[in-house]
N, C-alpha and C. Protein backbone atom coordinates (compact mmCIF):
# COMPACT_ATOMS: atom_id res chain seq x y z
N UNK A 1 0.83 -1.17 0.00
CA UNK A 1 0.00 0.00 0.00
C UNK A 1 0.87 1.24 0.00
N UNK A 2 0.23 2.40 -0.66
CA UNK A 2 1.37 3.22 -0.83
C UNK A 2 0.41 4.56 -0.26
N UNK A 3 0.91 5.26 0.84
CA UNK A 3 0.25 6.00 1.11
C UNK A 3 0.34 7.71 0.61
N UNK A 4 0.77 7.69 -0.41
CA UNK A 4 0.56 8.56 -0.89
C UNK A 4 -0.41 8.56 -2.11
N UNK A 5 -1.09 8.12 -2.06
CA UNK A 5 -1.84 7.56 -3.08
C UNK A 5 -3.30 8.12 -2.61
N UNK A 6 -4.25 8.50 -2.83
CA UNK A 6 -5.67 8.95 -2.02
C UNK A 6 -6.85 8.06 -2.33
N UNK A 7 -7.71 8.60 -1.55
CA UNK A 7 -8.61 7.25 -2.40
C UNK A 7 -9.87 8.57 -3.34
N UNK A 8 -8.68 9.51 -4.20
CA UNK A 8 -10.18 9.89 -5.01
C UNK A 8 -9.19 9.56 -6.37
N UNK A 9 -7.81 8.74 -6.21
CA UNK A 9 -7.22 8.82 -7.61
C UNK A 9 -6.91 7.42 -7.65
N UNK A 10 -7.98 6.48 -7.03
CA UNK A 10 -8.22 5.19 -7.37
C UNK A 10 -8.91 4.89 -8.95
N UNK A 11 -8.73 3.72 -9.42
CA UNK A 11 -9.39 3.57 -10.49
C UNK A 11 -10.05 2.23 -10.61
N UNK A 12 -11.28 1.71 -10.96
CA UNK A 12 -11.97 0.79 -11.00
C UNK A 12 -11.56 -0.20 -11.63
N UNK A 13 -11.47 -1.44 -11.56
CA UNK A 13 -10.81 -2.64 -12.04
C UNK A 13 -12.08 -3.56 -12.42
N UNK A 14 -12.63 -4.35 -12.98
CA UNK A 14 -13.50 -5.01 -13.47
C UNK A 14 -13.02 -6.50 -13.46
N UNK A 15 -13.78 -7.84 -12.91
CA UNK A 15 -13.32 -8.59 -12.87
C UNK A 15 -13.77 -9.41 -14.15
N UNK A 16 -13.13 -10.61 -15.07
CA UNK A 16 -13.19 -10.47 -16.45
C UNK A 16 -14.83 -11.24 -16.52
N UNK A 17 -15.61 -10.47 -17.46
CA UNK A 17 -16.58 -10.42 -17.52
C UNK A 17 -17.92 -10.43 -16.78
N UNK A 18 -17.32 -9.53 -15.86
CA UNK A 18 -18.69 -9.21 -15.07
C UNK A 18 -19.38 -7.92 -15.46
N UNK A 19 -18.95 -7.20 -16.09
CA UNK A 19 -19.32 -6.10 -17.09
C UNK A 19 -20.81 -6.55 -17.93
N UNK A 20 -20.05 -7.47 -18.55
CA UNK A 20 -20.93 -8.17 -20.36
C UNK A 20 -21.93 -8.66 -18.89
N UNK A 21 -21.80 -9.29 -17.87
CA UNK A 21 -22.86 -10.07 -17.65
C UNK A 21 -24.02 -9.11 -17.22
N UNK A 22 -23.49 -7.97 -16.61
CA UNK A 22 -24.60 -6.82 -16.07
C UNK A 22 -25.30 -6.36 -17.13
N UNK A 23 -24.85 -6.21 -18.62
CA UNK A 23 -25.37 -5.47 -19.40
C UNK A 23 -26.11 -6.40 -20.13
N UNK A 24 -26.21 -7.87 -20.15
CA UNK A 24 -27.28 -8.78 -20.32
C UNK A 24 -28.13 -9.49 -19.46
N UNK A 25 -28.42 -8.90 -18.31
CA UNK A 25 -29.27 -9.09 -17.14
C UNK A 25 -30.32 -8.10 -17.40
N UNK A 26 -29.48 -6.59 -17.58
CA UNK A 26 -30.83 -5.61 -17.07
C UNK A 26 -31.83 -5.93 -18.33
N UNK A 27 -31.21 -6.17 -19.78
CA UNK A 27 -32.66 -5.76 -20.73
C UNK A 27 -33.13 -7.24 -20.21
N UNK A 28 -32.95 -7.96 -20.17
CA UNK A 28 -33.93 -9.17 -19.82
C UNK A 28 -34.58 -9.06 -18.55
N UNK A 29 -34.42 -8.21 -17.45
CA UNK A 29 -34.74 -7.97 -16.51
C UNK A 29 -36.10 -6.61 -16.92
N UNK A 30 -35.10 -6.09 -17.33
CA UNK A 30 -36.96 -4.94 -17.94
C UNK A 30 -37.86 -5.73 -18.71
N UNK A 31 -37.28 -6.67 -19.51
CA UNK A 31 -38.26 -7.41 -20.78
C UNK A 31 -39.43 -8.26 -19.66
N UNK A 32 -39.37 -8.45 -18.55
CA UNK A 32 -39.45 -9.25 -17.56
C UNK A 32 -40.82 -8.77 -17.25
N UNK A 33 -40.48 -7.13 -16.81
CA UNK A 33 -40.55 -6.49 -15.97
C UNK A 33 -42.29 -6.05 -16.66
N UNK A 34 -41.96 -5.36 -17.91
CA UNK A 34 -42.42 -5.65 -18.90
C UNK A 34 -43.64 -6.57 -19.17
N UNK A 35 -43.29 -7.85 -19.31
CA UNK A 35 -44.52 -8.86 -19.75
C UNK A 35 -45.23 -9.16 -18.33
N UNK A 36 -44.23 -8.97 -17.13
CA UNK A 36 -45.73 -9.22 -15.81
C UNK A 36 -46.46 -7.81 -15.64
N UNK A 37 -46.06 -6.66 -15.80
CA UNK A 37 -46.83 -5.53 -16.06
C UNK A 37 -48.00 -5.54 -16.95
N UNK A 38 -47.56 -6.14 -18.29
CA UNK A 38 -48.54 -6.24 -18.68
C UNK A 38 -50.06 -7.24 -18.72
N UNK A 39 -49.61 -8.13 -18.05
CA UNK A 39 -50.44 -9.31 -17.56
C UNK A 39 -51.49 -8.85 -16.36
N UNK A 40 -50.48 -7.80 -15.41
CA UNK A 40 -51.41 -7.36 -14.82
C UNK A 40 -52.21 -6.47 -14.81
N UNK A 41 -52.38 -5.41 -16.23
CA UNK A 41 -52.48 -4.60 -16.94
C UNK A 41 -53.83 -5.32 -17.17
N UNK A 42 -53.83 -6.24 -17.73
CA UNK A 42 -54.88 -6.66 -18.68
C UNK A 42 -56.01 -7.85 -17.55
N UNK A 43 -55.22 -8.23 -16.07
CA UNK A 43 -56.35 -8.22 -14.90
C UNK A 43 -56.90 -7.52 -14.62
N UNK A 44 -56.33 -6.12 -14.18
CA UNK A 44 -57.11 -5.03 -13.48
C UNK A 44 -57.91 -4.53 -14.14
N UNK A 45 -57.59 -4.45 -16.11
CA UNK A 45 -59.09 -4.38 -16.75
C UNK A 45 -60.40 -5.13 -16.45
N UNK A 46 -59.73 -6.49 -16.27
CA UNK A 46 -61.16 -7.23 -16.38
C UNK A 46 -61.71 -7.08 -14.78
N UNK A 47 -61.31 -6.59 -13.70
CA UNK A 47 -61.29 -6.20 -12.50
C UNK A 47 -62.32 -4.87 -12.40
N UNK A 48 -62.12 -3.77 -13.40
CA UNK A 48 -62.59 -2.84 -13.26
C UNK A 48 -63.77 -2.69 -14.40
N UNK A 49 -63.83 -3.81 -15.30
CA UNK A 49 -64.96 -4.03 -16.44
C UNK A 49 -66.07 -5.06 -15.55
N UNK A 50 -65.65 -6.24 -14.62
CA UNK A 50 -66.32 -6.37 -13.89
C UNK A 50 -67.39 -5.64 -12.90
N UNK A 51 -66.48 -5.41 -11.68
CA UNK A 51 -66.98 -4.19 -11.00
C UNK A 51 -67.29 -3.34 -11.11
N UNK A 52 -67.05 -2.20 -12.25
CA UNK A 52 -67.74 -1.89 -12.40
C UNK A 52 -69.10 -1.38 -13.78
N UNK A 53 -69.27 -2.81 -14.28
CA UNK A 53 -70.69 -2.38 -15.35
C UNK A 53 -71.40 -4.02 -15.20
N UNK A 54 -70.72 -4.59 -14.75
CA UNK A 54 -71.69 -6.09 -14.05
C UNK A 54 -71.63 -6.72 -13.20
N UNK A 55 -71.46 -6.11 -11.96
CA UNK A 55 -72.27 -6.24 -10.68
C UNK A 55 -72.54 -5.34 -9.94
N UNK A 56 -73.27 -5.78 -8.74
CA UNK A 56 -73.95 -4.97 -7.87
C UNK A 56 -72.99 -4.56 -6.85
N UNK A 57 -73.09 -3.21 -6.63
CA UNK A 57 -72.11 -2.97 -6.07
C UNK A 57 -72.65 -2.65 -3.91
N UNK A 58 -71.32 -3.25 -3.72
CA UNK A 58 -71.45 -3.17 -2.27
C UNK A 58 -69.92 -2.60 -1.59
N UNK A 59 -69.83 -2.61 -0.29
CA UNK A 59 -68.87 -1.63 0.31
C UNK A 59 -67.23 -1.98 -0.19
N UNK A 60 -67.13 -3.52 0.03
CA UNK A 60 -66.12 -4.06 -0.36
C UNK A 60 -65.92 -4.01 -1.97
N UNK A 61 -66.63 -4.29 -2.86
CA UNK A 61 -66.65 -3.95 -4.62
C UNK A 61 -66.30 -2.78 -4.54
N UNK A 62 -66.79 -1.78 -4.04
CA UNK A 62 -66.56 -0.16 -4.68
C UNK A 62 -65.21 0.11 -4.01
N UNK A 63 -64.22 -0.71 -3.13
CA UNK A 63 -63.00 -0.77 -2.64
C UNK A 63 -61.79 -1.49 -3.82
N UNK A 64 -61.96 -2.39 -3.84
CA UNK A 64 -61.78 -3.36 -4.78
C UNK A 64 -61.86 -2.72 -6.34
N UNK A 65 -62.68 -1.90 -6.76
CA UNK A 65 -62.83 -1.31 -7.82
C UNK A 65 -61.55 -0.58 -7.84
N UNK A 66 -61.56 0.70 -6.84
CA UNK A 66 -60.77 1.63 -6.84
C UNK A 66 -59.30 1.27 -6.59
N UNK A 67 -59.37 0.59 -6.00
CA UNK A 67 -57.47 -0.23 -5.90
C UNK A 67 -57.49 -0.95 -7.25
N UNK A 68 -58.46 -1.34 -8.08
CA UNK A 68 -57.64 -1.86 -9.40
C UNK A 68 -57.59 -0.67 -10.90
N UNK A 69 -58.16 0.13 -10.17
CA UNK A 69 -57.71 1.62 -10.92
C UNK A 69 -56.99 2.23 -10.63
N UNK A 70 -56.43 2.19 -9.36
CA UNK A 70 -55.09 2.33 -8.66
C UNK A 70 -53.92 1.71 -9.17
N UNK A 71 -53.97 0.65 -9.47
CA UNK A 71 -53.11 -0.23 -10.05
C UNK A 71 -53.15 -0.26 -11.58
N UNK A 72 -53.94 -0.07 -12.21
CA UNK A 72 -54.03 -0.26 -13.37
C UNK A 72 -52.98 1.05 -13.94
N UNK A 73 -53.42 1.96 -12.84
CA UNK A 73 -52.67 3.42 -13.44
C UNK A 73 -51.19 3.32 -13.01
N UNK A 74 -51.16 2.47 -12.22
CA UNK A 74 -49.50 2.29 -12.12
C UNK A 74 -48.58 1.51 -12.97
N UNK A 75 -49.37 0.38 -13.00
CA UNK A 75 -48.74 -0.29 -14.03
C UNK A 75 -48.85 0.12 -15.79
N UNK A 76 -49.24 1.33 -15.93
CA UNK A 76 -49.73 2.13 -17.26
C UNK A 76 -48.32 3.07 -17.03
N UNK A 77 -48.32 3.54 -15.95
CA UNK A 77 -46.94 4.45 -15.56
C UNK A 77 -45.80 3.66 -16.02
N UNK A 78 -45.78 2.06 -15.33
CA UNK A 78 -44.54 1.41 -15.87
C UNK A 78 -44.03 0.76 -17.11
N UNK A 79 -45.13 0.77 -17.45
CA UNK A 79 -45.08 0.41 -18.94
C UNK A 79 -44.55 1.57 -20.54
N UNK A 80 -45.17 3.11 -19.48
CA UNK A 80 -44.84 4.20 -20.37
C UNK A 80 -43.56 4.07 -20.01
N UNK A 81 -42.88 3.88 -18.89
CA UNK A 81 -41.93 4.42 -18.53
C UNK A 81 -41.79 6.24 -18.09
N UNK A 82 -42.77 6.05 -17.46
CA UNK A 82 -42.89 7.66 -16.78
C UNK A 82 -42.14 7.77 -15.60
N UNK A 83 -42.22 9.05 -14.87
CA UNK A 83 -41.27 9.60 -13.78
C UNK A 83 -41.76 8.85 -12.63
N UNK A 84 -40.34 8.78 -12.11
CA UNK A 84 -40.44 8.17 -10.67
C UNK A 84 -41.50 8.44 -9.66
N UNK A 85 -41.81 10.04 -9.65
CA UNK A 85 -42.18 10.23 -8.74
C UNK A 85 -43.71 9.79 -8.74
N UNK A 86 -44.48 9.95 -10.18
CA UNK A 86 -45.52 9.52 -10.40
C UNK A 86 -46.05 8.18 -9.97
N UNK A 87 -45.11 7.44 -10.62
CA UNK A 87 -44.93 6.04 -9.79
C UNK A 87 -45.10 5.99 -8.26
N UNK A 88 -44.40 6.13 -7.28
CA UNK A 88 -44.29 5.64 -6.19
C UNK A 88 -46.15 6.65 -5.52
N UNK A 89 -46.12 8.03 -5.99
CA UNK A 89 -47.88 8.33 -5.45
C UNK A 89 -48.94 7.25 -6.13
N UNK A 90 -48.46 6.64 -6.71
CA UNK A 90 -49.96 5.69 -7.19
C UNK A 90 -49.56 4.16 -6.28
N UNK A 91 -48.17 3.83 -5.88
CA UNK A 91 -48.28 2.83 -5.08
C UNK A 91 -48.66 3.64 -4.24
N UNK A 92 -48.87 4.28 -3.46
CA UNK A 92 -49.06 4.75 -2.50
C UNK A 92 -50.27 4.98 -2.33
N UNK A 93 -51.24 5.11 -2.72
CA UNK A 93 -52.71 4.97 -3.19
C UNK A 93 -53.17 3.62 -2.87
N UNK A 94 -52.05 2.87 -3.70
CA UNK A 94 -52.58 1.59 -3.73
C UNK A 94 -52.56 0.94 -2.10
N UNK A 95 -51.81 1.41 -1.48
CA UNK A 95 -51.72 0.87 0.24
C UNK A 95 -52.66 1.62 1.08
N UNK A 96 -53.12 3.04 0.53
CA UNK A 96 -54.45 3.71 1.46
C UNK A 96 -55.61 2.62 1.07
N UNK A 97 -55.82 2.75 -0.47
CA UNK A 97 -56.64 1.57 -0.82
C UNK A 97 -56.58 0.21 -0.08
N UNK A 98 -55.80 -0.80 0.09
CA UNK A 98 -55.84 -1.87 0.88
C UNK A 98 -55.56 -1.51 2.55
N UNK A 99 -55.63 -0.52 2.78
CA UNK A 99 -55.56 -0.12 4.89
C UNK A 99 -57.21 0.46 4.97
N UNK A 100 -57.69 1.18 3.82
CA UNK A 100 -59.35 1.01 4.12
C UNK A 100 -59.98 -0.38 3.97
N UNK A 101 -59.50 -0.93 2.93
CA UNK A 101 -60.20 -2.57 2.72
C UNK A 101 -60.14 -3.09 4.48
N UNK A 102 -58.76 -3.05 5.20
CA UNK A 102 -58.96 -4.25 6.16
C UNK A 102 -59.65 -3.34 7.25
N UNK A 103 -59.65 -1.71 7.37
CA UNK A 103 -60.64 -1.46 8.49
C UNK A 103 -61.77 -1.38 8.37
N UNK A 104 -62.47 -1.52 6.90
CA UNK A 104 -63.58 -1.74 6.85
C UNK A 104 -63.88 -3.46 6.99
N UNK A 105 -63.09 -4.67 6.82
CA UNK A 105 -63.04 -5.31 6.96
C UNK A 105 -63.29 -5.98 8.79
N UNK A 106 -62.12 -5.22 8.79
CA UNK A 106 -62.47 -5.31 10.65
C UNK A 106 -63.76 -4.75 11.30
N UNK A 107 -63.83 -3.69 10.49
CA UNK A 107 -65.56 -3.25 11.25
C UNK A 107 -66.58 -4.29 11.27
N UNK A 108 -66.57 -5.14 9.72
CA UNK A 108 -67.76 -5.88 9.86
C UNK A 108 -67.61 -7.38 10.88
N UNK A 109 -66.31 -7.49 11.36
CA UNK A 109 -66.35 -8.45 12.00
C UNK A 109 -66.42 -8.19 13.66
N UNK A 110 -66.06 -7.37 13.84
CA UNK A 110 -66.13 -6.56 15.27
C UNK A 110 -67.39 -6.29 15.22
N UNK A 111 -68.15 -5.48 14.61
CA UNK A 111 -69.49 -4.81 14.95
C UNK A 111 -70.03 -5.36 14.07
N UNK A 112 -70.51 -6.81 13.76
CA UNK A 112 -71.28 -6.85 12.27
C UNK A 112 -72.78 -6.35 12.75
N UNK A 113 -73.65 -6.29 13.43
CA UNK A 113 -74.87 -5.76 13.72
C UNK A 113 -74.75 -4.31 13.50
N UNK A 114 -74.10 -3.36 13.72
CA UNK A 114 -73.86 -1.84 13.40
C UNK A 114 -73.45 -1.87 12.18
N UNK A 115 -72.24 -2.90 11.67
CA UNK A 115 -71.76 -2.64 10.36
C UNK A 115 -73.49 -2.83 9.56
N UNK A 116 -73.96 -4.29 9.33
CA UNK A 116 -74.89 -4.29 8.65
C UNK A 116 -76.45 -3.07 8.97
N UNK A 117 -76.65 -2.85 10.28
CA UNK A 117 -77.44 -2.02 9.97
C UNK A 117 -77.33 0.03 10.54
N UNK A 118 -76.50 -0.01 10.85
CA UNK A 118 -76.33 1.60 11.04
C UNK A 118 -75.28 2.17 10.30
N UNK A 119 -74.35 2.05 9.21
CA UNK A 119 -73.52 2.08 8.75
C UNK A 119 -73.84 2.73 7.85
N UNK A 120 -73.44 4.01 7.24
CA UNK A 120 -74.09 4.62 6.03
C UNK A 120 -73.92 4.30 4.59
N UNK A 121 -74.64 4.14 3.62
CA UNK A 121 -74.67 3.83 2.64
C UNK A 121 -73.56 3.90 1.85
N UNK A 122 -73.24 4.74 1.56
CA UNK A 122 -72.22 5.46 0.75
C UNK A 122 -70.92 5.66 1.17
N UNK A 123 -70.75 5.07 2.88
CA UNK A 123 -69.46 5.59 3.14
C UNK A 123 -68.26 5.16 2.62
N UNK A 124 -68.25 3.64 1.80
CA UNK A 124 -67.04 3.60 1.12
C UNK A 124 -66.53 4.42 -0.30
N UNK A 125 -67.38 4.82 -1.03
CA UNK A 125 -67.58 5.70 -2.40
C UNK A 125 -67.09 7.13 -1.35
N UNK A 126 -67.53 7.63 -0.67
CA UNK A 126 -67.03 8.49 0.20
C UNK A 126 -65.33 8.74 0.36
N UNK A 127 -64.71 7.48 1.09
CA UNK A 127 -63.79 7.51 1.63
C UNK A 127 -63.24 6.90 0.21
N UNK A 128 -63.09 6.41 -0.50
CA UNK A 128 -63.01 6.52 -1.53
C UNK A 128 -62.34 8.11 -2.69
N UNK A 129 -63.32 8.56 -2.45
CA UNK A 129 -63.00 9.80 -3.12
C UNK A 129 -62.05 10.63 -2.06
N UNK A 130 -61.61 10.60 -0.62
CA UNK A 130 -61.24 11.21 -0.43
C UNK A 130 -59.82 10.82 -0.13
N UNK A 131 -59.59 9.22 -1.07
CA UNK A 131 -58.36 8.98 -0.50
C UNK A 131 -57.89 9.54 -1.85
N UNK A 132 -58.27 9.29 -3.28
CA UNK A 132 -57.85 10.05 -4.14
C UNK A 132 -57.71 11.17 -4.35
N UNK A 133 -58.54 12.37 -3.75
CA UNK A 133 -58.62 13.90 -3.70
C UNK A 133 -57.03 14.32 -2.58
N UNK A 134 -57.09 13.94 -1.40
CA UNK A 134 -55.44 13.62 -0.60
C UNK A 134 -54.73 13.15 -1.61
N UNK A 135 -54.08 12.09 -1.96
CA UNK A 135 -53.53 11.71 -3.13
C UNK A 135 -52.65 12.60 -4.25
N UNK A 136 -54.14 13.28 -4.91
CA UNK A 136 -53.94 13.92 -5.64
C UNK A 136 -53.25 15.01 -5.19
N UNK A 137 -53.72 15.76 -4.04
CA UNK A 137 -52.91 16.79 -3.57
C UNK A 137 -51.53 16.98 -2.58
N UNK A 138 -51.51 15.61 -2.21
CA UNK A 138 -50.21 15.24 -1.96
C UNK A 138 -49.49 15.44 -3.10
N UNK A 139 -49.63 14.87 -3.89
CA UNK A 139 -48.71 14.84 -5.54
C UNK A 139 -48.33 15.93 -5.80
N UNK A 140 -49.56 16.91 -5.67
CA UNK A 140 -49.19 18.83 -6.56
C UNK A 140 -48.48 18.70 -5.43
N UNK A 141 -48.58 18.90 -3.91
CA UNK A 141 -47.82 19.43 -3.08
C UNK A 141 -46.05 19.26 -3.11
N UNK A 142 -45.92 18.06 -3.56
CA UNK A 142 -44.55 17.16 -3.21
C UNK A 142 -43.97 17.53 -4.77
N UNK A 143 -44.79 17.50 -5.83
CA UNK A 143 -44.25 18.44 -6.95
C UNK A 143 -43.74 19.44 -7.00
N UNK A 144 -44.91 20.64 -6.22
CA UNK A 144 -44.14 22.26 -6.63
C UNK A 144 -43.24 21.75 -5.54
N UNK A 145 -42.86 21.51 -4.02
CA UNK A 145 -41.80 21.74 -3.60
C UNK A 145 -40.83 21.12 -3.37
């Protein structure tokens, strides 16, 4: 070791062909990335062509709806190959979406007599809209600054 030497006038050494192997991992790794995106692309359609134009909708469906439009728009992000940041607010959607699923979930098993009859109609379409309206304004917010 020679100490006059620093460590910002080091230089990178490559061991023989581990280079070639990185640079034929990643496209097969996006190509990958790629065909399960799109697979799930083409569930969350039939997810959201289901739910919503043929069946009846109830608290859990109109949940279930909105997390696969949640998803659908993410995996539309990854497929364009759009900005990061866009990406990670629509996962992020997608986890408000499944933390209302299990407390509405838990309500009906804790209180199912209140859940089924004092429970207001509309409150998942409700909470619903207001996890996307937050969402949304999280996004402008974390944008402009």
């Amino acid at each position: 070791m020679n100490p006059s030497v620093t460590a910002w006038s080091s230089q990178l050494t490559y061991i023989s062909g581990g280079e070639q192997t990185f640079k034929t991992e990643f496209p097969i790794l996006q190509f990958l990335t790629v065909i399960i995106a799109l697979v799930g692309l083409a569930g969350n359609a039939m997810v959201i062509r289901l739910l919503g134009f043929h069946m009846h909708r109830n608290a859990f469906s109109v949940y279930i709806l909105n997390l696969a439009g949640a998803d659908f728009l993410l995996l539309c992000c990854y497929i364009m190959d759009a900005l990061e940041r866009l990406i990670w607010d629509f996962s992020l959607i997608s986890l408000r979406f499944l933390s209302a699923i299990s407390t509405e979930h838990c309500m009906s098993v804790l209180w199912p007599i209140w859940y089924r009859c004092r429970r207001p109609t509309h409150m998942s379409a409700i909470m619903c809209a207001l996890l996307w309206a937050l969402s949304l304004l999280l996004s402008i917010l974390e944008m402009n600054y």
